[in-house]
N, C-alpha and C. Protein backbone atom coordinates (compact mmCIF):
# COMPACT_ATOMS: atom_id res chain seq x y z
N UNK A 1 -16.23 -6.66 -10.13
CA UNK A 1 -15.91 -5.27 -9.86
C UNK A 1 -16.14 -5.00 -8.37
N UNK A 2 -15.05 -4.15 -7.75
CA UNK A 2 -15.41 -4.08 -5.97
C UNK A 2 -16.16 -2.91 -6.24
N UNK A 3 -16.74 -2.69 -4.93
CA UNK A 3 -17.31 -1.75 -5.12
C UNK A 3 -16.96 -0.37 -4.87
N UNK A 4 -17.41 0.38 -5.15
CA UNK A 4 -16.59 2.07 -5.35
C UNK A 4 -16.23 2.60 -4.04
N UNK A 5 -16.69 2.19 -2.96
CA UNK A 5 -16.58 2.89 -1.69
C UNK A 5 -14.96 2.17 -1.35
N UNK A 6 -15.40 0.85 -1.38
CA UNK A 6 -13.84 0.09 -1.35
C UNK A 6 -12.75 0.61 -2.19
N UNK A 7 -12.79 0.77 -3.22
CA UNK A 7 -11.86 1.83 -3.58
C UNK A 7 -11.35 2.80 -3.62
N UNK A 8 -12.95 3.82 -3.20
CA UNK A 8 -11.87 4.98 -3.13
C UNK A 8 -11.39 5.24 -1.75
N UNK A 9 -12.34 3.77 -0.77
CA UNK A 9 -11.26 4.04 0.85
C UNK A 9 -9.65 3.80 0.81
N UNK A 10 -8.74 3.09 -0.24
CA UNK A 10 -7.75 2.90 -0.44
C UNK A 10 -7.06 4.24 -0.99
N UNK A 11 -7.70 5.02 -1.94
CA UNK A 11 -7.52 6.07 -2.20
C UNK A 11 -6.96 7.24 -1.50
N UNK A 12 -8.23 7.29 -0.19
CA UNK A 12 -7.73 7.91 0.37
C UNK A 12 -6.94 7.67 2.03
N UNK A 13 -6.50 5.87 2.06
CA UNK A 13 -5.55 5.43 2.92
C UNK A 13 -3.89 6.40 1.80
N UNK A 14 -4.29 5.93 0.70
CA UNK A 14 -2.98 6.35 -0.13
C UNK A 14 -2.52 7.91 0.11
N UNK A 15 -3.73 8.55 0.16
CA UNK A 15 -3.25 9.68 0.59
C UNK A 15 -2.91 10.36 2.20
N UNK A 16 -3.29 9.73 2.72
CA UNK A 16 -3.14 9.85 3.99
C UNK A 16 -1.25 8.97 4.68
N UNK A 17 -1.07 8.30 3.72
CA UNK A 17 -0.16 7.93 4.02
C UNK A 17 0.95 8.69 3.65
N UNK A 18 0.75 9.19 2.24
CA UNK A 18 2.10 10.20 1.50
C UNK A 18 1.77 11.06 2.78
N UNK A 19 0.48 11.84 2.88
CA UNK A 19 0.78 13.21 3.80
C UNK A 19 1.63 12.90 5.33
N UNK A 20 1.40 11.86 5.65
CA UNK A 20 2.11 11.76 7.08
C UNK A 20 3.33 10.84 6.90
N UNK A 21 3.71 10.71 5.76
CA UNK A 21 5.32 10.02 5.69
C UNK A 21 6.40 10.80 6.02
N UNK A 22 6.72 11.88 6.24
CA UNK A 22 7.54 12.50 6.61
C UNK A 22 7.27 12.77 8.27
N UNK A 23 6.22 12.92 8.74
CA UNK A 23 6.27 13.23 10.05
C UNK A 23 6.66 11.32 10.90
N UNK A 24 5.74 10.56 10.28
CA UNK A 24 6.07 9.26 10.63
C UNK A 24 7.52 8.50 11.01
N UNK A 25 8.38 9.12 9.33
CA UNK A 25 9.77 8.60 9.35
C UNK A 25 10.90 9.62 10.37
N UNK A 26 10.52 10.73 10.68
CA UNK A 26 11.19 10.98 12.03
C UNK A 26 10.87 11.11 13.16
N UNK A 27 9.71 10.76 13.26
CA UNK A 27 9.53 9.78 15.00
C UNK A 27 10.09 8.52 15.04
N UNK A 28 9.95 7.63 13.23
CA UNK A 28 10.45 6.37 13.95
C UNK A 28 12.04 6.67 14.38
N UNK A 29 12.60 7.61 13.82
CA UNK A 29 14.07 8.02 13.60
C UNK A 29 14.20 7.94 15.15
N UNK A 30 13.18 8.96 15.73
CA UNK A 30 13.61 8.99 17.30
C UNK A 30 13.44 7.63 18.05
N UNK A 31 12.32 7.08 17.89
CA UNK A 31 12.10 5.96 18.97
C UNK A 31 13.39 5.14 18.71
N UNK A 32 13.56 4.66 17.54
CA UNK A 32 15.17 3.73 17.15
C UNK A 32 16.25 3.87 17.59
N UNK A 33 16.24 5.48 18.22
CA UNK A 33 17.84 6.02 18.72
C UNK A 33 17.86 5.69 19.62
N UNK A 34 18.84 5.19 20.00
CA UNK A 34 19.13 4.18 21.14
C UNK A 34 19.79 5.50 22.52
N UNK A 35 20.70 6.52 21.87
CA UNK A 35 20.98 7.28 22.51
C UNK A 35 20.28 8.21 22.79
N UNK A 36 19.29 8.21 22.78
CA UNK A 36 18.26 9.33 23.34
C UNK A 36 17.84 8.58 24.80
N UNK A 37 17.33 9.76 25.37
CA UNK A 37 16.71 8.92 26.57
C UNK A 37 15.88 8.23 26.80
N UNK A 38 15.31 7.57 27.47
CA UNK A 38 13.90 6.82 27.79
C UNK A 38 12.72 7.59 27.53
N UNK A 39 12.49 8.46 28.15
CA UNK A 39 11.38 9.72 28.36
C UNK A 39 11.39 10.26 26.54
N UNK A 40 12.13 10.94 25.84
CA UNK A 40 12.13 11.27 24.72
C UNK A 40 11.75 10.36 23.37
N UNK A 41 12.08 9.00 24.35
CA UNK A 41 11.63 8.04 23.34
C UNK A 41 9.95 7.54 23.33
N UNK A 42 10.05 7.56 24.49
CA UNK A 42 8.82 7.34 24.64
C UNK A 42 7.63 8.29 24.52
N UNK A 43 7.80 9.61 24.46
CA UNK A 43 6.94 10.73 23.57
C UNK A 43 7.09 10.51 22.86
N UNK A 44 8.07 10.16 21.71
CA UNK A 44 8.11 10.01 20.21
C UNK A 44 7.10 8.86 19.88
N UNK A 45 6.79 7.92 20.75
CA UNK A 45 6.26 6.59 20.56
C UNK A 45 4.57 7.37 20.78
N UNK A 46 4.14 8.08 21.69
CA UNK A 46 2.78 8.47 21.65
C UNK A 46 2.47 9.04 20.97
N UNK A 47 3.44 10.40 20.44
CA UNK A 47 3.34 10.97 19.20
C UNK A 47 2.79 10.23 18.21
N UNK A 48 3.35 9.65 17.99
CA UNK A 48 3.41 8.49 17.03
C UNK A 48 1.59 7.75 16.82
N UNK A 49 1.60 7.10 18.07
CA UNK A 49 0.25 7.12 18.53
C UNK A 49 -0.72 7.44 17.83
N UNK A 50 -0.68 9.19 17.90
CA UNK A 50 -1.40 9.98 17.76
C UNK A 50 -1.69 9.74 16.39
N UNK A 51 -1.09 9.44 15.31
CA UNK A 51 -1.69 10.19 13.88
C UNK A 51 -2.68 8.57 13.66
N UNK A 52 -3.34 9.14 13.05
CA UNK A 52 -4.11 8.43 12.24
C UNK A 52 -4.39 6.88 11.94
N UNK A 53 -4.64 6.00 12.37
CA UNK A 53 -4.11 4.24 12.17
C UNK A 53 -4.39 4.49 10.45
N UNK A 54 -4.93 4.98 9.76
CA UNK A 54 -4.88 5.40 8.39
C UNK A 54 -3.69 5.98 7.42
N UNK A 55 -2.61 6.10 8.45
CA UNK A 55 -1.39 6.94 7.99
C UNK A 55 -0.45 6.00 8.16
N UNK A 56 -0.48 4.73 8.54
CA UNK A 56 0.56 3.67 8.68
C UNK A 56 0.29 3.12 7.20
N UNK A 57 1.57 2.57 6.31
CA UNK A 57 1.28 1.94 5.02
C UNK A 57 1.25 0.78 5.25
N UNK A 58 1.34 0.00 6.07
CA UNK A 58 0.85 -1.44 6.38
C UNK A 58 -0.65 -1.58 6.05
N UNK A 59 -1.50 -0.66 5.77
CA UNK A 59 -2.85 -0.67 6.21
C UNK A 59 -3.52 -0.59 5.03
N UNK A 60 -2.23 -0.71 3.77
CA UNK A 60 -2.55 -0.15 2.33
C UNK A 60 -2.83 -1.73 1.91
N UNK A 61 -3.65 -1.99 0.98
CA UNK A 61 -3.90 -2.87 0.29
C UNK A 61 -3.79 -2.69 -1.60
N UNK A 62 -3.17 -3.73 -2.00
CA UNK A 62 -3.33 -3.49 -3.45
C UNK A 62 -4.33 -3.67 -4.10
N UNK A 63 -4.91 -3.13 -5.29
CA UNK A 63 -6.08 -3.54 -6.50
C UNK A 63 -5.93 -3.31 -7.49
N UNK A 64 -6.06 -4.09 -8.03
CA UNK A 64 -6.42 -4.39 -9.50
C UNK A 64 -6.82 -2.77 -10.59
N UNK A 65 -6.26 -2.82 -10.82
CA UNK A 65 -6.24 -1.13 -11.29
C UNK A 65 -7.61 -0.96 -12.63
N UNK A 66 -8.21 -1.85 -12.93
CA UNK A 66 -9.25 -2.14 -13.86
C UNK A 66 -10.85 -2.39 -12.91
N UNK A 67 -10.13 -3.65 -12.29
CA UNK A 67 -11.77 -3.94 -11.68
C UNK A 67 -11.79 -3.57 -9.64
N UNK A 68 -10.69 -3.35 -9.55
CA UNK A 68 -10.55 -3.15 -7.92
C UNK A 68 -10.49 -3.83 -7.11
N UNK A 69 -10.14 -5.37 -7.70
CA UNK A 69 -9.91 -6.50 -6.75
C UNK A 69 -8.80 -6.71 -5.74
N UNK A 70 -9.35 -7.03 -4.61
CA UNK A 70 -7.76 -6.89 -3.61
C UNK A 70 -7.35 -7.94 -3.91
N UNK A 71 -7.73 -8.98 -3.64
CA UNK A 71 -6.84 -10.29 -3.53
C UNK A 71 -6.55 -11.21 -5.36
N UNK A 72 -4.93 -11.14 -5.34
CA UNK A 72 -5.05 -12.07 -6.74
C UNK A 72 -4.28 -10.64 -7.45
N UNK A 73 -3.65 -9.93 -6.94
CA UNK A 73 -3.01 -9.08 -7.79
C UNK A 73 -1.28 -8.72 -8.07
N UNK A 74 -1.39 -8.86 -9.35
CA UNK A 74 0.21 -9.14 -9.35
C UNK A 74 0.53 -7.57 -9.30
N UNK A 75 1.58 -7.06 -8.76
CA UNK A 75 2.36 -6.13 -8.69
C UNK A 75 2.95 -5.53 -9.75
N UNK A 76 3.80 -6.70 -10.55
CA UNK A 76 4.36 -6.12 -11.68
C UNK A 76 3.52 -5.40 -12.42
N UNK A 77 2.27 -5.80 -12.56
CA UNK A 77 1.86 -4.94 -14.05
C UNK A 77 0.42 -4.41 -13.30
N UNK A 78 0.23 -4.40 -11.48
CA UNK A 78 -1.20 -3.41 -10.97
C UNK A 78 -2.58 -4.24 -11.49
N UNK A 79 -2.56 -5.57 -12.14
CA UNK A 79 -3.70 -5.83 -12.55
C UNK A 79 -4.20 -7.40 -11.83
N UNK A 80 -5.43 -7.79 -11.77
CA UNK A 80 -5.68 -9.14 -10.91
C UNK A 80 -5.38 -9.89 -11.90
N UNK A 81 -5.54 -11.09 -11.38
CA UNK A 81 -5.48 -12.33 -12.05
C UNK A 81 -6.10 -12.75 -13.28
N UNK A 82 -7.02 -12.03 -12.92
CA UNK A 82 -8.12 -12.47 -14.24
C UNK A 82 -7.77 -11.72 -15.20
N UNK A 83 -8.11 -10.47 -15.27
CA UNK A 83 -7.53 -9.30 -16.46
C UNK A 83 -6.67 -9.36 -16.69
N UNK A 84 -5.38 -10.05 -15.75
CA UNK A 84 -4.16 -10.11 -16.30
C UNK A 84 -4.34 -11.33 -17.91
N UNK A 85 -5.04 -12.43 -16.83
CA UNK A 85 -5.04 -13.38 -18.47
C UNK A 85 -5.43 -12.58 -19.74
N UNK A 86 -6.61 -12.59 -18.99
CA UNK A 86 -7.70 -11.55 -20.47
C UNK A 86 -6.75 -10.85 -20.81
N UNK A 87 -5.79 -10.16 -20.78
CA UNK A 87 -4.93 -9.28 -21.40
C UNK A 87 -3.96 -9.81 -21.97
N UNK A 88 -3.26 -10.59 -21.62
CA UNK A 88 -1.83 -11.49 -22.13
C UNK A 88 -2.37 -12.55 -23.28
N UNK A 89 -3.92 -13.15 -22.69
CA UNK A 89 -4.50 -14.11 -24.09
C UNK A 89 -4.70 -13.06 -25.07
N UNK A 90 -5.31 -11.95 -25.34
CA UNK A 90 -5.21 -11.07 -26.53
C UNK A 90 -4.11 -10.63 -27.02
N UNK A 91 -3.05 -10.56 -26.10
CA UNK A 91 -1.36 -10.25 -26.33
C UNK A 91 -0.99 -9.23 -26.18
N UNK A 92 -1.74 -8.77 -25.46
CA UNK A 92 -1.96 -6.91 -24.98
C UNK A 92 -0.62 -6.58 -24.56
N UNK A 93 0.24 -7.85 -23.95
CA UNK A 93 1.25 -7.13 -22.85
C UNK A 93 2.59 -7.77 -23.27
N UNK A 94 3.43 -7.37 -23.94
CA UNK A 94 4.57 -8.08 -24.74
C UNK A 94 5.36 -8.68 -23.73
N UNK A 95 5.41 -9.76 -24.09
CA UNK A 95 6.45 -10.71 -23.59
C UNK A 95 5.84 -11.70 -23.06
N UNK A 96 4.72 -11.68 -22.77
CA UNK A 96 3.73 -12.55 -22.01
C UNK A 96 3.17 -13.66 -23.23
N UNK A 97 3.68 -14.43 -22.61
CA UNK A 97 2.80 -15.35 -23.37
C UNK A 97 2.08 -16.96 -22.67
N UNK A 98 1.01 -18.02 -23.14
CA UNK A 98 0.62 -18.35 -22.20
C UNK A 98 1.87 -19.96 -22.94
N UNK A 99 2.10 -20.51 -21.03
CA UNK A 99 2.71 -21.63 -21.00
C UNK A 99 2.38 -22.83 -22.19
N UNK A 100 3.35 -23.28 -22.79
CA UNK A 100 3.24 -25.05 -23.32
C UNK A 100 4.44 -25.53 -23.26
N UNK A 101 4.40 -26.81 -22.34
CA UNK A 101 5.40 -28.04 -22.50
C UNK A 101 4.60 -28.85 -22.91
């Protein structure tokens, strides 16, 4: 189990990211425009700067939606590696089943 602080710092990267996704995606709009000027682009780029290194979603990490593990987590179904077995060996999750050749 991670521990609770580690989680709920993702929590609130997650939220910090929805709140500044809209201001984010039209600065990048500006810096990208090629037809804008130099000077306009380049405020858009400090702007930019400015918010938060907490508001970029690069900065988001996934976990395990049970025990809060970052690393070892599959996407499809939000759970780590381990719980994923533990779950698919009980048959919790249809369609899953474990390998034999």
């Amino acid at each position: 189990m991670a521990k609770l602080a580690l989680i709920n710092r993702e929590d609130k990267r997650a939220k910090l990211v929805a709140k500044f996704a809209a201001k984010r995606e039209q600065l990048m709009a500006v810096i990208n425009n090629a037809s804008l000027s130099d000077e306009e682009r380049f405020e858009a780029r400090l702007k930019l700067q400015q918010l938060p290194r907490n508001a970029s979603p690069v900065r988001q990490r996934n976990r395990c939606a049970l025990t809060g593990r970052a690393r070892g987590v599959f996407r499809k179904f939000g759970l780590g590696r381990n719980k994923l077995r533990e779950i698919a060996m009980r048959g919790e999750i249809p369609g899953i089943v474990k390998a034999s050749w």
